[in-house]
C-alpha atoms as a PDB file:
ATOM      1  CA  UNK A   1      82.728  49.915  96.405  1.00  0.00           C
ATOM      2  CA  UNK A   2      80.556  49.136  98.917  1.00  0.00           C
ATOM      3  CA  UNK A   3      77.194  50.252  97.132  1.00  0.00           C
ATOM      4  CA  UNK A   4      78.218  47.577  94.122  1.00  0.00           C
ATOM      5  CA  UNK A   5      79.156  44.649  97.289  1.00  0.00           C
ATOM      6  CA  UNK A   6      75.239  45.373  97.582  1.00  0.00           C
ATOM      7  CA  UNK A   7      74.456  45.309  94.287  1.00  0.00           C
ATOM      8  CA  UNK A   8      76.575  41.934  93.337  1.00  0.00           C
ATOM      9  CA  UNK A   9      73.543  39.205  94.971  1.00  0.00           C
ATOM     10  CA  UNK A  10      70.879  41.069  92.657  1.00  0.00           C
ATOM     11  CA  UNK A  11      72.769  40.544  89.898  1.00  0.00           C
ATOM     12  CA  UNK A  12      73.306  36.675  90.685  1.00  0.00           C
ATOM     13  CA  UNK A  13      69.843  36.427  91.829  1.00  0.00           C
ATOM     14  CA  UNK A  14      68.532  38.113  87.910  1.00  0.00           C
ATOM     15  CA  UNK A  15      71.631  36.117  86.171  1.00  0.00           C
ATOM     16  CA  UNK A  16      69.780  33.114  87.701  1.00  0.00           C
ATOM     17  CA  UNK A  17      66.335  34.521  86.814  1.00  0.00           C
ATOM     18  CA  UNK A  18      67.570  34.397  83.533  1.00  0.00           C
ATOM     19  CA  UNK A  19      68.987  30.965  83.243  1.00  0.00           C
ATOM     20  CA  UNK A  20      65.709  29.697  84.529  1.00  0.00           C
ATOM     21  CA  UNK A  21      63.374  31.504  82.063  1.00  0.00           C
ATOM     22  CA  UNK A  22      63.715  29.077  79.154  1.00  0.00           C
ATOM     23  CA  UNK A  23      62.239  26.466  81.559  1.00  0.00           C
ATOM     24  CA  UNK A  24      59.598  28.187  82.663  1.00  0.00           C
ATOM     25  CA  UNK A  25      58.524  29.135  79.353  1.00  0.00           C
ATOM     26  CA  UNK A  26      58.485  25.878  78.224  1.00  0.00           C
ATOM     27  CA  UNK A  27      54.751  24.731  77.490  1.00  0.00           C
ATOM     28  CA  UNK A  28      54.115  22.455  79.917  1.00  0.00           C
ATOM     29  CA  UNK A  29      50.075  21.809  78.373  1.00  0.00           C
ATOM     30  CA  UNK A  30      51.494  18.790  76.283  1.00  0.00           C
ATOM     31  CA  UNK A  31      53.601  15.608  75.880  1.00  0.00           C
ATOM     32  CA  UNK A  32      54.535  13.379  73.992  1.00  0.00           C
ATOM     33  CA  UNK A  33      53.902   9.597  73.882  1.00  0.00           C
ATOM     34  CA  UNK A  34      55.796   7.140  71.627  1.00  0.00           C
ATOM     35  CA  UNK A  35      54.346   3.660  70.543  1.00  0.00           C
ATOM     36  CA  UNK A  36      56.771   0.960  70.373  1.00  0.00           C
ATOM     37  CA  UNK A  37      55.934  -2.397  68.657  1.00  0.00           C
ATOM     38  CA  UNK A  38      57.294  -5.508  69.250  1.00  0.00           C
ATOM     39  CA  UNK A  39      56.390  -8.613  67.380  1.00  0.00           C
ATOM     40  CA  UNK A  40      55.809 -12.771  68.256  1.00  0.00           C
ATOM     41  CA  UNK A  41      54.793 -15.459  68.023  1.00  0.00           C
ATOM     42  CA  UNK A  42      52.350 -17.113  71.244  1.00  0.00           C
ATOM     43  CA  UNK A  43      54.997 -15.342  73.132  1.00  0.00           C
ATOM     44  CA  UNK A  44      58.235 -16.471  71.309  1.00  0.00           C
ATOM     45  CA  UNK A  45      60.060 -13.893  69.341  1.00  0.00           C
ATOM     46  CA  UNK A  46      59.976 -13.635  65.428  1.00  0.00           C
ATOM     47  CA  UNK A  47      62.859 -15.433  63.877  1.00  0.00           C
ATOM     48  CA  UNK A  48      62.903 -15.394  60.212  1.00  0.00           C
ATOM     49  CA  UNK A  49      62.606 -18.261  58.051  1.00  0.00           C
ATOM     50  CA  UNK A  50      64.253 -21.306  60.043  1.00  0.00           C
ATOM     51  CA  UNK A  51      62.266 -21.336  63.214  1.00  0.00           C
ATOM     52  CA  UNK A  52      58.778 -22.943  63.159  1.00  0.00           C
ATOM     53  CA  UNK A  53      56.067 -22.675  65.159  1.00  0.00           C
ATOM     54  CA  UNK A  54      53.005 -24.922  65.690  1.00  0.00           C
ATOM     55  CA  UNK A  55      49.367 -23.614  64.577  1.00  0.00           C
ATOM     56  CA  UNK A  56      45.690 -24.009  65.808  1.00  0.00           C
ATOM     57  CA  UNK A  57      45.118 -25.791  61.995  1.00  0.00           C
ATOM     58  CA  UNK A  58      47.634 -28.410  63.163  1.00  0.00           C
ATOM     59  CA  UNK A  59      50.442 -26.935  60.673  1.00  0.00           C
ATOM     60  CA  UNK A  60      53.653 -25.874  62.005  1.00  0.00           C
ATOM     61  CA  UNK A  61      54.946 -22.236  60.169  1.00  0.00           C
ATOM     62  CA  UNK A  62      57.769 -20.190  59.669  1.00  0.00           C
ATOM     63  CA  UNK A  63      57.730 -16.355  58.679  1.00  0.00           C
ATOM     64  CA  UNK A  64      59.415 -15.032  55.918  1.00  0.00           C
ATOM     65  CA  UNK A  65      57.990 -11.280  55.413  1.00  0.00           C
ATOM     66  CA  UNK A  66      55.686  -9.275  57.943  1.00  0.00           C
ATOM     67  CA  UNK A  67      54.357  -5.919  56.630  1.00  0.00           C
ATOM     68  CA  UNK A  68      51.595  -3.666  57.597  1.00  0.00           C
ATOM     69  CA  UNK A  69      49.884  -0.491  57.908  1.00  0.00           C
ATOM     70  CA  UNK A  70      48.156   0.694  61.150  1.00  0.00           C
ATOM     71  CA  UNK A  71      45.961   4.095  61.268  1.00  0.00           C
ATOM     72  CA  UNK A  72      43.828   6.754  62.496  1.00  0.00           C
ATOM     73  CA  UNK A  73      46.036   6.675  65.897  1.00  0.00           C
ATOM     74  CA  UNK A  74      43.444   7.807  68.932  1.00  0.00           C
ATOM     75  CA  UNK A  75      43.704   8.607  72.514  1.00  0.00           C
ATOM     76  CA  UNK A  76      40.511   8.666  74.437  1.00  0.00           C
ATOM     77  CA  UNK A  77      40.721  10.140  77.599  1.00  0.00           C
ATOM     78  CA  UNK A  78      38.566   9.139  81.036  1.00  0.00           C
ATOM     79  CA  UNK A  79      36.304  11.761  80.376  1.00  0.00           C
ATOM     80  CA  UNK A  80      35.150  10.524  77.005  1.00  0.00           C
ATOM     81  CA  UNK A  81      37.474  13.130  74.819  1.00  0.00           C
ATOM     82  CA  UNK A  82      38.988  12.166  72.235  1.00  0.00           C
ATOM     83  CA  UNK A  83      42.644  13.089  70.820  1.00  0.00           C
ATOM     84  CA  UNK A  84      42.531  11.442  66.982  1.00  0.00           C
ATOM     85  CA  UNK A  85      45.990  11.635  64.958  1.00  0.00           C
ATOM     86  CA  UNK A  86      45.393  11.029  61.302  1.00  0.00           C
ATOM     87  CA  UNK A  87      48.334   9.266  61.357  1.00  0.00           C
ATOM     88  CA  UNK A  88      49.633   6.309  59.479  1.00  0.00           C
ATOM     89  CA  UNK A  89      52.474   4.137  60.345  1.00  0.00           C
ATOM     90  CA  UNK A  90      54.154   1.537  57.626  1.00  0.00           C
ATOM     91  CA  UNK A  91      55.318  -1.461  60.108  1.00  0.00           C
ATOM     92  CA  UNK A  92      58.159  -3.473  58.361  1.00  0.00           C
ATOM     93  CA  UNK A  93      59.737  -6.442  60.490  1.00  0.00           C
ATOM     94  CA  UNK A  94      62.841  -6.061  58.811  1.00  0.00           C
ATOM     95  CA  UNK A  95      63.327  -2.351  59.156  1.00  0.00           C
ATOM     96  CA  UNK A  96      63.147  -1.722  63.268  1.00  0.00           C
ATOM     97  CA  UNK A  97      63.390   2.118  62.765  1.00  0.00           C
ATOM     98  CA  UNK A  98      59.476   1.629  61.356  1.00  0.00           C
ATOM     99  CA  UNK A  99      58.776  -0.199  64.982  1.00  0.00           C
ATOM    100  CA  UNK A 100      58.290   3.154  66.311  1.00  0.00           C
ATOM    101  CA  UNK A 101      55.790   5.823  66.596  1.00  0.00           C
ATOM    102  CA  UNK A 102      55.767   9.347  67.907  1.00  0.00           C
ATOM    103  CA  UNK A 103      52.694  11.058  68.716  1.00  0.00           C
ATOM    104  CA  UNK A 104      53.353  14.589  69.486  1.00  0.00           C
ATOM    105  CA  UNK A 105      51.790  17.755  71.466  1.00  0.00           C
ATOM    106  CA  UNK A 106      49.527  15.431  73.437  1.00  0.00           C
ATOM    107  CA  UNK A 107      46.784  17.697  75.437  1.00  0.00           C
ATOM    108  CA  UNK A 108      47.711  16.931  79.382  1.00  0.00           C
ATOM    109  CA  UNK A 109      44.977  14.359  80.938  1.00  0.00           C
ATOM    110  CA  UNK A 110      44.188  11.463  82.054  1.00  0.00           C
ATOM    111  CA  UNK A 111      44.376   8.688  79.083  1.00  0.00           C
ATOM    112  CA  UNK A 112      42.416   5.559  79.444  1.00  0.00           C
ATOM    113  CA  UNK A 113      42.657   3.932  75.994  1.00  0.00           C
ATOM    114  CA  UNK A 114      44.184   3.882  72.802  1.00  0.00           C
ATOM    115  CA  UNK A 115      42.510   2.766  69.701  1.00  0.00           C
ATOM    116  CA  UNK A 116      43.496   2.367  65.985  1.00  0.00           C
ATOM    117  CA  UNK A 117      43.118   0.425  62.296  1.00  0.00           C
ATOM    118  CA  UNK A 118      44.839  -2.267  61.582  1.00  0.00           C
ATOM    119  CA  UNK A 119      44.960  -1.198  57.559  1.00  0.00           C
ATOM    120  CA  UNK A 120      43.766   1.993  56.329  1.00  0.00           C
ATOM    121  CA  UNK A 121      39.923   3.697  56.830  1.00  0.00           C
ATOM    122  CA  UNK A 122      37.801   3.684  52.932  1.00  0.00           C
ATOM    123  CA  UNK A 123      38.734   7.446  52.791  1.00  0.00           C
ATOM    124  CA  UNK A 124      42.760   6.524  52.874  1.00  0.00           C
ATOM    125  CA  UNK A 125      42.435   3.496  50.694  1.00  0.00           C
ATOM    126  CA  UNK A 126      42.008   4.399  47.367  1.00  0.00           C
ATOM    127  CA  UNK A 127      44.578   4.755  44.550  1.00  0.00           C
ATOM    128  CA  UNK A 128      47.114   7.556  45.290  1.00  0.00           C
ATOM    129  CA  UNK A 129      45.417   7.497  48.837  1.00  0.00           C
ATOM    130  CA  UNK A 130      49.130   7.522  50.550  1.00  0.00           C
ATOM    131  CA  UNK A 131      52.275   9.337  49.243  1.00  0.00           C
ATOM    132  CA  UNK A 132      53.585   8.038  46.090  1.00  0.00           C
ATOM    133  CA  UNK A 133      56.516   6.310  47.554  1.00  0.00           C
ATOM    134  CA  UNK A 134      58.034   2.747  46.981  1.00  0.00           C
ATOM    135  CA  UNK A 135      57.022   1.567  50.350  1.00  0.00           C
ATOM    136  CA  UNK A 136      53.795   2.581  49.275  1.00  0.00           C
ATOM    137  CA  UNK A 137      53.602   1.353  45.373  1.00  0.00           C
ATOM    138  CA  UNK A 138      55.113  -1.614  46.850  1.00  0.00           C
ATOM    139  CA  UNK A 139      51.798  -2.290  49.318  1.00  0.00           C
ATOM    140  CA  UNK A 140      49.434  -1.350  46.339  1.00  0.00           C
ATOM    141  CA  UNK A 141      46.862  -3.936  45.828  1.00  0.00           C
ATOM    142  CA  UNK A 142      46.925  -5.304  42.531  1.00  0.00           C
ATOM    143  CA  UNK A 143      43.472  -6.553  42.198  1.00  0.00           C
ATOM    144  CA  UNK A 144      40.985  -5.055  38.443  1.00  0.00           C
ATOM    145  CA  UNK A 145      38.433  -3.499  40.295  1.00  0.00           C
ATOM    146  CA  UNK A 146      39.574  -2.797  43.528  1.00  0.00           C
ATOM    147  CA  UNK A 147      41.686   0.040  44.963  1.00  0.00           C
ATOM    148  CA  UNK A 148      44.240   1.068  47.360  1.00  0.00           C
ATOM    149  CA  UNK A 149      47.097  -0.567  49.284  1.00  0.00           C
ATOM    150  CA  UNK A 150      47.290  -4.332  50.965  1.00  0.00           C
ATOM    151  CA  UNK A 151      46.843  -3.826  54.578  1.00  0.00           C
ATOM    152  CA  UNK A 152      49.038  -6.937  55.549  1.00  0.00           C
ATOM    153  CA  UNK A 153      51.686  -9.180  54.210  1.00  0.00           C
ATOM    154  CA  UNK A 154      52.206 -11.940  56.079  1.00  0.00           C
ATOM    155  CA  UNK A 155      54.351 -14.178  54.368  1.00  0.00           C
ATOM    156  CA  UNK A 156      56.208 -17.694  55.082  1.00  0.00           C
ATOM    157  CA  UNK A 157      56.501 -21.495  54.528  1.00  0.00           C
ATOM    158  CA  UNK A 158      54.241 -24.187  56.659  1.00  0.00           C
ATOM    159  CA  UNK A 159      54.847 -28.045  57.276  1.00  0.00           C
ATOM    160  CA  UNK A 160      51.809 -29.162  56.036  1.00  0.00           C
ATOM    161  CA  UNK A 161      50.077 -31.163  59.532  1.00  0.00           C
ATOM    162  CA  UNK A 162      53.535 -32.288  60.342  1.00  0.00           C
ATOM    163  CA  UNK A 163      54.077 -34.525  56.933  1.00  0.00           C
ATOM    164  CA  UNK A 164      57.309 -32.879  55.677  1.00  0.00           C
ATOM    165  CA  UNK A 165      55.007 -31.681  52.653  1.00  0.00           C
ATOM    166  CA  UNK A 166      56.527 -28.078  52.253  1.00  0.00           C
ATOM    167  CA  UNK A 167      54.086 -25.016  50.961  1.00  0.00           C
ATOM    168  CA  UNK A 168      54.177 -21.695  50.490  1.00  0.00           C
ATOM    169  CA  UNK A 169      51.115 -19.172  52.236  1.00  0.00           C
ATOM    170  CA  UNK A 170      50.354 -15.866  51.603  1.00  0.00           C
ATOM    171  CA  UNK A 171      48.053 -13.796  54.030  1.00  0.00           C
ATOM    172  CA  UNK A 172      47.778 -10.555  51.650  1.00  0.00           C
ATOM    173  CA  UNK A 173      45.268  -8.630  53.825  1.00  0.00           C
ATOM    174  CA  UNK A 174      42.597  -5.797  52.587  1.00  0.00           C
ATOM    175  CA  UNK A 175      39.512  -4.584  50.683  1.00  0.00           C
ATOM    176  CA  UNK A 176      38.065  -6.152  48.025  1.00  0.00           C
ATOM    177  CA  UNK A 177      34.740  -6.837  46.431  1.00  0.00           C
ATOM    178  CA  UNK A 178      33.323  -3.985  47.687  1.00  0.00           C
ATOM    179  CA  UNK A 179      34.547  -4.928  51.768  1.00  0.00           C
ATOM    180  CA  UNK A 180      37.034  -2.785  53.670  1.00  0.00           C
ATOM    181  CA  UNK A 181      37.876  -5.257  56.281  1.00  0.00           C
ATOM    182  CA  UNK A 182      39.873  -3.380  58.133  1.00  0.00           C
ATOM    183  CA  UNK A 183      40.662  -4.339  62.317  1.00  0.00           C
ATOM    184  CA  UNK A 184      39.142  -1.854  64.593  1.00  0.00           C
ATOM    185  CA  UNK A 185      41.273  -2.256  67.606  1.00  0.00           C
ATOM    186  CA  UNK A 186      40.322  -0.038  71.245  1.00  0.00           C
ATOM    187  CA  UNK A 187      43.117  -1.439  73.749  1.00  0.00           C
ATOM    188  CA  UNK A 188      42.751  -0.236  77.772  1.00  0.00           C
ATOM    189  CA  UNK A 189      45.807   1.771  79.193  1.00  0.00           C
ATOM    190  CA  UNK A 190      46.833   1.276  82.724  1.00  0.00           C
ATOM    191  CA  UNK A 191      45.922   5.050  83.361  1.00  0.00           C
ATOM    192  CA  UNK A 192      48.296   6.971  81.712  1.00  0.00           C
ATOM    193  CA  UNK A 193      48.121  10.069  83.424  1.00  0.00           C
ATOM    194  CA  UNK A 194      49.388  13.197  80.997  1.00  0.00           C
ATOM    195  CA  UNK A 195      50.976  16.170  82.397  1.00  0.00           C
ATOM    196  CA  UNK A 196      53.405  17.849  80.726  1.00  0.00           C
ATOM    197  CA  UNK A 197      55.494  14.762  80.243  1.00  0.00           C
ATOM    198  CA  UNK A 198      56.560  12.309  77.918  1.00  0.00           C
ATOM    199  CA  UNK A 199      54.898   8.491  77.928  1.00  0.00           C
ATOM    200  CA  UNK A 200      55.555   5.123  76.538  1.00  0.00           C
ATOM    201  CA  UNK A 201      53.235   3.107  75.198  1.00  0.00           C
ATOM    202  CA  UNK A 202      54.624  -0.440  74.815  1.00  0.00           C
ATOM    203  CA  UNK A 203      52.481  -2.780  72.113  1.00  0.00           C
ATOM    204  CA  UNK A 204      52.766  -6.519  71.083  1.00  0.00           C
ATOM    205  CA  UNK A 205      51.479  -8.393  68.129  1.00  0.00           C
ATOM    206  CA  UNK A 206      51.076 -11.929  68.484  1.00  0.00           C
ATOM    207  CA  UNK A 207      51.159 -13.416  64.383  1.00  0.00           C
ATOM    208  CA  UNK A 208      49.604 -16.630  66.060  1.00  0.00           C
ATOM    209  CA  UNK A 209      46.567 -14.705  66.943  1.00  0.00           C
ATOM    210  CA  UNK A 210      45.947 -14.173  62.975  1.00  0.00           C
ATOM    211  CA  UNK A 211      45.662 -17.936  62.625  1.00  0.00           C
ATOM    212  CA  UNK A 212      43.312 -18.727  65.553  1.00  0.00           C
ATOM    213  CA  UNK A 213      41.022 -16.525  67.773  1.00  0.00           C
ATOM    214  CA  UNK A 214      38.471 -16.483  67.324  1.00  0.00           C
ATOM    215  CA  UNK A 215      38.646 -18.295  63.697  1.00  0.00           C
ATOM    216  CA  UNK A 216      40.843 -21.315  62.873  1.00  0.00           C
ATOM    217  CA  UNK A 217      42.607 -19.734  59.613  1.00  0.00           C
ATOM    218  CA  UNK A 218      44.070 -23.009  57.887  1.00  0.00           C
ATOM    219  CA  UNK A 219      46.504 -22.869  54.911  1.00  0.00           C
ATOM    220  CA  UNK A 220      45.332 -25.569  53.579  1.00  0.00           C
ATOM    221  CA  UNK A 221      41.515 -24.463  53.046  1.00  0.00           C
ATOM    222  CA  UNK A 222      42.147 -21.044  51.898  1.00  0.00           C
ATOM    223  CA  UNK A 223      45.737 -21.871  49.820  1.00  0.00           C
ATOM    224  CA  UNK A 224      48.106 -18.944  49.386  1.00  0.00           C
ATOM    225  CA  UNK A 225      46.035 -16.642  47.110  1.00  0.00           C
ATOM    226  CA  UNK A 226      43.531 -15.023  49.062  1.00  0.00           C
ATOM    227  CA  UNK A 227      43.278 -11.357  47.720  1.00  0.00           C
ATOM    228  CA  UNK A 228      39.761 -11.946  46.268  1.00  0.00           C
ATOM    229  CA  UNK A 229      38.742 -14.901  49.191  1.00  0.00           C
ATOM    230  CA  UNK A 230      36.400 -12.704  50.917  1.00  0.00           C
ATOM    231  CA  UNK A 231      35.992 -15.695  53.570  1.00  0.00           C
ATOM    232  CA  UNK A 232      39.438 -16.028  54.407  1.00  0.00           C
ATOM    233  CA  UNK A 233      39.743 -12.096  54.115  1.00  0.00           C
ATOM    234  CA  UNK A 234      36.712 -11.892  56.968  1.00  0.00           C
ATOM    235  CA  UNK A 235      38.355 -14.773  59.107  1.00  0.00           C
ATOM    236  CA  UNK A 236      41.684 -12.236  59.071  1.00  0.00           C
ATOM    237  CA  UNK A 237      39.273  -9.412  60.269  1.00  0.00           C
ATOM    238  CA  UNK A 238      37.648 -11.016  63.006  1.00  0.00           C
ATOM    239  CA  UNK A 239      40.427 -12.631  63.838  1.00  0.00           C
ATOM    240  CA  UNK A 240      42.602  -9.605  63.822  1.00  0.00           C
ATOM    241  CA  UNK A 241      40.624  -7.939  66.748  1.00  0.00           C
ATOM    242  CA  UNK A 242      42.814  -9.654  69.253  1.00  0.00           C
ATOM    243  CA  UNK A 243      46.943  -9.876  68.030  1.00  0.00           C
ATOM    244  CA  UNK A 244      47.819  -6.445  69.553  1.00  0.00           C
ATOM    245  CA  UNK A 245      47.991  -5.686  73.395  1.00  0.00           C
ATOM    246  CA  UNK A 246      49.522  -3.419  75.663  1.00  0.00           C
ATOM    247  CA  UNK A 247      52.419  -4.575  77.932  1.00  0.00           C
ATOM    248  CA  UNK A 248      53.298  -1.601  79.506  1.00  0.00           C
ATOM    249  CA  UNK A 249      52.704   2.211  79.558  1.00  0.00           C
ATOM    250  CA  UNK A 250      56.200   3.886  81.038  1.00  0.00           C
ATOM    251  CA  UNK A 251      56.722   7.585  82.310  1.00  0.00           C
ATOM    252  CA  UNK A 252      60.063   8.146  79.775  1.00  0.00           C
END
């Protein structure tokens, strides 16, 4: 009896051994980091059709549709390496579960910037370039001669310069003629320091930004069909440098 007195803290010490294992086994070399996007308008949030908002062009606009693709997902670390994702994410204003991203089995280190595409790279858009789903046939551009997917539709009414004159505009982004014109985007990260853990990333895309920086886009100039307009397609490019940016990178 007394031998097995002796013998009953080994067997709570190796019971809690045990219990502890899965832990330690867990690989601790990686994390995760999810993207969340959020959408508005020179800081106002997105309300659908009734709210309007004024524009650089003098127009005030309302939103009807916002759909996009983003790609080729990229964390560059401080020490110039690079963690690319080949992924691509269908954003859909009306569909929040598609205002998420996860990036798995992220390499532990010290992350200083996240880049991406706004649209899809020349290898991706091509016909049949993304799954054949309806999301996807949906986004298809419909243009003889060109290929692939529309990279943006950004869809509403405007108040033509405040005269009560009511118009439709369509800003169906992406290739044609020959042009990719997709947004190369590199945003900083407040040191997000990898280690094990699990990160978010915390985006914002400011629709105004489309319409003014560094271009003036006006409705009225470039009228709501601008799939083969490679000027107004070039003043979306440029312009598109600067509508996403970080507002926070959280340890989860």
């Amino acid at each position: 009896m007394n031998k097995f007195k002796l013998f009953l803290p080994f067997l709570a010490a190796t019971a809690m051994l045990v219990l502890l294992l899965p832990g330690c086994n867990k690989d601790a070399t990686t994390g995760f980091v999810q993207l969340n996007f959020d959408h508005n308008v020179a800081g106002q949030d997105v309300a659908f059709n009734d709210t309007w908002y004024p524009c650089a062009a003098g127009h005030k606009f309302s939103v009807t549709r916002l759909k996009y693709y983003l790609s080729n997902f990229t964390l560059h670390q401080s020490d110039g390496t690079q963690y690319p994702t080949g992924i691509v994410q269908y954003c859909d204003l009306e569909l929040p579960e598609s205002e998420t991203l996860l990036l798995k089995d992220i390499p532990n280190g010290e992350y200083t910037a996240l880049s991406f595409i706004i649209g899809l790279d020349a290898a991706t858009n091509v016909d049949g370039g993304l799954p054949n789903t309806t999301t996807n046939i949906n986004m298809e551009w419909p243009i003889p001669g060109d290929q692939g997917y529309h990279y943006m539709k950004f869809e509403g009414r405007y108040d033509s310069l405040g005269t009560g004159v009511i118009k439709n505009y369509n800003l169906h982004f992406g290739a044609t003629g020959g042009n990719q014109n997709f947004v190369e985007v590199t945003l900083p990260l407040n040191s997000l320091k990898m280690n094990g853990d699990d990160w978010n990333i915390n985006l914002a895309m400011d629709l105004n930004e489309w319409l003014q920086n560094p271009n003036t886009y006006d409705f009225e100039t470039f009228g709501s069909m601008i799939m083969t307009n490679q000027e107004a397609q070039q003043t979306l490019k440029e312009n598109g440098a600067t509508v996403f940016s970080v507002t926070s990178v959280e340890r989860q």
